[in-house]
Protein backbone atom coordinates (compact mmCIF):
# COMPACT_ATOMS: atom_id res chain seq x y z
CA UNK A 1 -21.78 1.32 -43.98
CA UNK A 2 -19.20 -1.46 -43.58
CA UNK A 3 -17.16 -0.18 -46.19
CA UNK A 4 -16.79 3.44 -43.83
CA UNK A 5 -16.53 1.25 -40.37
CA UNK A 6 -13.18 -0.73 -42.03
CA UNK A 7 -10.82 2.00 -42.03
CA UNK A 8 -11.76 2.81 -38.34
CA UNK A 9 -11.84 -0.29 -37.55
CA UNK A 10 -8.24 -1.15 -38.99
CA UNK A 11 -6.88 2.15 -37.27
CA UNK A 12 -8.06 0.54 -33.78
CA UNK A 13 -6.76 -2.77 -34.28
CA UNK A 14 -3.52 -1.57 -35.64
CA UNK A 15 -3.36 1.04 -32.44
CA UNK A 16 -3.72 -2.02 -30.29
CA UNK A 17 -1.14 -3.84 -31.68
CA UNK A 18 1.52 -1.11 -30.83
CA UNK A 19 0.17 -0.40 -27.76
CA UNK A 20 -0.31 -3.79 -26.33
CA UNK A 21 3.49 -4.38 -26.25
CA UNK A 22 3.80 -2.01 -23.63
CA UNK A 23 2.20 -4.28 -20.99
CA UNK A 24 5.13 -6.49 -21.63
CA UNK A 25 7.58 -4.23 -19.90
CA UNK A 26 8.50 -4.96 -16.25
CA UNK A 27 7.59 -1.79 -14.37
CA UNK A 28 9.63 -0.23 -11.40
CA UNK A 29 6.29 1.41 -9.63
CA UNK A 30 2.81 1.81 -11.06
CA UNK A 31 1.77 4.89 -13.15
CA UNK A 32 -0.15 7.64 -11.58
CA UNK A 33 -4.02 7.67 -13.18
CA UNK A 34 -4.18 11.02 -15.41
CA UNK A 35 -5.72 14.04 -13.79
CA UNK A 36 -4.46 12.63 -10.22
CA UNK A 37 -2.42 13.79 -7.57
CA UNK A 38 -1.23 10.74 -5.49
CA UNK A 39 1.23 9.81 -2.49
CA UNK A 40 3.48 6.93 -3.49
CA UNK A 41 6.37 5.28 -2.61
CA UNK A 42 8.49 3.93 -4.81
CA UNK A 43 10.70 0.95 -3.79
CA UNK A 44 14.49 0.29 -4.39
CA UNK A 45 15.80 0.39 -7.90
CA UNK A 46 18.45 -0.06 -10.02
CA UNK A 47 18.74 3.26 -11.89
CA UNK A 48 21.12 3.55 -15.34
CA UNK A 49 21.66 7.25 -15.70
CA UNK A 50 22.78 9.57 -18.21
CA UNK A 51 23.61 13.32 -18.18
CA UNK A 52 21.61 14.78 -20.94
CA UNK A 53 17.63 13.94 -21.14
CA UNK A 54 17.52 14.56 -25.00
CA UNK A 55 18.26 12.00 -27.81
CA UNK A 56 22.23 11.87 -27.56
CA UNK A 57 21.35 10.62 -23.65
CA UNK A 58 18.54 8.17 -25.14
CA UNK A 59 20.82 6.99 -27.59
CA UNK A 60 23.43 6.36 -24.61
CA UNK A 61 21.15 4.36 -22.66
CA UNK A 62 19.56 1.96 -25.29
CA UNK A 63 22.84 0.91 -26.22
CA UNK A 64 23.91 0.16 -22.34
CA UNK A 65 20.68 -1.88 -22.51
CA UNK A 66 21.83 -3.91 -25.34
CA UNK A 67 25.39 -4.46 -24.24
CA UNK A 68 25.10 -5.50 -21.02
CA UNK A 69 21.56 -7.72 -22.30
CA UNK A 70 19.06 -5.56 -20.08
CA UNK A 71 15.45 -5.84 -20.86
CA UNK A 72 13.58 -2.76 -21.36
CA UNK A 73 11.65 -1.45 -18.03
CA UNK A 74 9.10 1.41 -17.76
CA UNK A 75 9.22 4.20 -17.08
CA UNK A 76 11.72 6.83 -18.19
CA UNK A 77 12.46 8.94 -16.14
CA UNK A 78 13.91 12.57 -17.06
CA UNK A 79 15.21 15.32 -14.41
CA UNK A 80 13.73 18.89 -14.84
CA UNK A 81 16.36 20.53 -12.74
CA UNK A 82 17.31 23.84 -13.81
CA UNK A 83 21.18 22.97 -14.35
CA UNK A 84 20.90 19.62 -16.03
CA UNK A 85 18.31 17.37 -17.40
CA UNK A 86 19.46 13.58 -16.75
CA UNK A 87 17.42 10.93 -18.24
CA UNK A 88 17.06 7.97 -16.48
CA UNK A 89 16.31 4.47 -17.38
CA UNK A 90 16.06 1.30 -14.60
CA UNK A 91 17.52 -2.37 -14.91
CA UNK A 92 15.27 -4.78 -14.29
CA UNK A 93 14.64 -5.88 -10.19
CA UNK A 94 16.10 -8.96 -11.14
CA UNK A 95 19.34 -7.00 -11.62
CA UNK A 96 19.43 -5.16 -8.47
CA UNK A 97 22.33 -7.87 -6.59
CA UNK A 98 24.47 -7.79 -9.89
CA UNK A 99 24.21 -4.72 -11.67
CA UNK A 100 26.12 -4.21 -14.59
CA UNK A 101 29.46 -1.27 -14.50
CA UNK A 102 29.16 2.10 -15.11
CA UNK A 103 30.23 2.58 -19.23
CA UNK A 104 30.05 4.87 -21.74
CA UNK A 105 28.54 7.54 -20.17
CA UNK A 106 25.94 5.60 -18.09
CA UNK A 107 26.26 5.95 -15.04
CA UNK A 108 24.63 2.75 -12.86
CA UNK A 109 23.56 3.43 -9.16
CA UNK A 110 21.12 2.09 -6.77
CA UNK A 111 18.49 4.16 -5.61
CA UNK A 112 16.96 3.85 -2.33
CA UNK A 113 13.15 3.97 -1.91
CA UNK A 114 11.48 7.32 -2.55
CA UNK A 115 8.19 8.48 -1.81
CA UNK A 116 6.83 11.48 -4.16
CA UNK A 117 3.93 13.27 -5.24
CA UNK A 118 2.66 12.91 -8.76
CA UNK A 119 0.24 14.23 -11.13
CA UNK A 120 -0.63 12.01 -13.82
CA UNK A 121 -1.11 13.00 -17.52
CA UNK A 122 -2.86 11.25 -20.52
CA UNK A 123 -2.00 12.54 -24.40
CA UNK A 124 1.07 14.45 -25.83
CA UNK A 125 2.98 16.37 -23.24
CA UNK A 126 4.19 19.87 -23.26
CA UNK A 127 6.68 22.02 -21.90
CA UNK A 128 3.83 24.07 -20.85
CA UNK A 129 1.97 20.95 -19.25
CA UNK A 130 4.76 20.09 -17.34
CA UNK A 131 4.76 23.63 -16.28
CA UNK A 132 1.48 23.39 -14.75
CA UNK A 133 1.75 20.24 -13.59
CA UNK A 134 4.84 21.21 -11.25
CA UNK A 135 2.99 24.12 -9.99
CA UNK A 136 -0.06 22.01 -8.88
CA UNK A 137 2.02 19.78 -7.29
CA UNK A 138 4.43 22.61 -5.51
CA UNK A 139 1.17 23.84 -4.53
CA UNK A 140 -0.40 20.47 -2.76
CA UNK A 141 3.04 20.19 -1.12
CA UNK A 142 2.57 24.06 0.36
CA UNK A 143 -1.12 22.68 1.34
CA UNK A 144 0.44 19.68 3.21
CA UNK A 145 3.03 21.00 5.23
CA UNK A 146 4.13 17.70 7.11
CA UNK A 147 6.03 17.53 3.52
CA UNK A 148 8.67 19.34 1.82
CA UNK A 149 10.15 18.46 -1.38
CA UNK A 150 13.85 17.10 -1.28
CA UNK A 151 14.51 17.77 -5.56
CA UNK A 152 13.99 18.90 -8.53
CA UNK A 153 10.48 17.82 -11.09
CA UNK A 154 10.95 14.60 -12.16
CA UNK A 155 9.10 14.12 -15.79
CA UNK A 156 7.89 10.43 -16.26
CA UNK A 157 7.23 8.60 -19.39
CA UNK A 158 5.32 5.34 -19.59
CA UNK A 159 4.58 4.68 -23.08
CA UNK A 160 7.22 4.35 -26.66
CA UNK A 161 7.49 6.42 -29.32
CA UNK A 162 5.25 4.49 -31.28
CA UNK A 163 2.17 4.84 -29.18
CA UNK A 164 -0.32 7.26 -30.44
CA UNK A 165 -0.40 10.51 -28.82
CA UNK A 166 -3.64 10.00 -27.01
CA UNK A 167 -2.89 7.01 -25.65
CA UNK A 168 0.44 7.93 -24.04
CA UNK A 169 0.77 8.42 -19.91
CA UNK A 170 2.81 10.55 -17.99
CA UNK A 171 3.26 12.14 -15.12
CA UNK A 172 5.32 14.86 -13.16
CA UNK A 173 6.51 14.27 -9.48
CA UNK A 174 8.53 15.72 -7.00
CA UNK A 175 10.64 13.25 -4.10
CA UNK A 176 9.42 14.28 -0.81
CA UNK A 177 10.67 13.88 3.14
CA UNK A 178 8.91 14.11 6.26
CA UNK A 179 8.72 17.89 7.53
């Protein structure tokens, strides 16, 4: 029985050694529990921008990070707009009275508080999720009319690469203003 229980029990121990590093991260705002739709605002933040949300734009950021000695923040932050898909990455608070120059692509700006809706995910997310996930939310925005959305989906990503699939978090939102 023991000898069946050790593989399982190796797989858990080794998932909770790549997952606990996550915690580490500072985090800009709080995640969005999966399967719910909340109000939030999200406060002031230094935001380090590039224009494409695939791996070229990844690869831009990380080394930003490392050059100007960022830490690594959560979340990620990538821009569903129809016309361009920016990824976004934040600097830590600390950094918010002496940001670092805009360089190599990376464009650094302040962003002012924001309050959105969001839908939060659990496991691997699709195209198709996403999808969904912006029509439930256009849809609670339609069914709260003192709203209106201001942009474009906003995908977020909490967790690394390394994380196993059913352990990652996510969420959609969209940045609303008062009606």
């Amino acid at each position: 029985m023991l000898q069946r229980l050790l593989p399982v029990l190796a797989a858990l121990g080794l998932t909770l050694a790549l997952t606990s590093g996550a915690n580490a991260y500072e985090q800009t705002y709080t995640p969005t529990a999966p399967g719910e739709i909340q109000l939030k605002e999200l406060p002031q933040a230094l935001a380090l921008e590039a224009p494409d949300g695939d791996d070229e734009g990844f690869r831009a950021l990380f080394n930003f990070i490392q050059e100007n000695e960022l830490a690594m923040t959560v979340p990620v932050e990538v821009d569903l707009s129809d016309d361009r898909e920016a990824m976004r990455f934040f600097a830590p608070s600390a950094r918010l009275e002496s940001p670092p120059p805009s360089a190599d692509g990376v464009m650094v700006k302040a962003l002012p508080p924001r309050t959105v809706v969001s839908l939060g995910h659990r496991g691997r997310g699709s195209d198709r999720q996403r999808g969904q996930d912006i029509v439930t939310l256009q849809r609670w925005i339609a069914e709260n009319p003192e709203w209106r959305a201001i942009g474009a989906p906003i995908a977020v990503y909490w967790d690394g690469p390394f994380t196993p699939f059913f352990l990652r978090r996510s969420e959609v939102m969209i940045e609303l203003a008062a009606s």
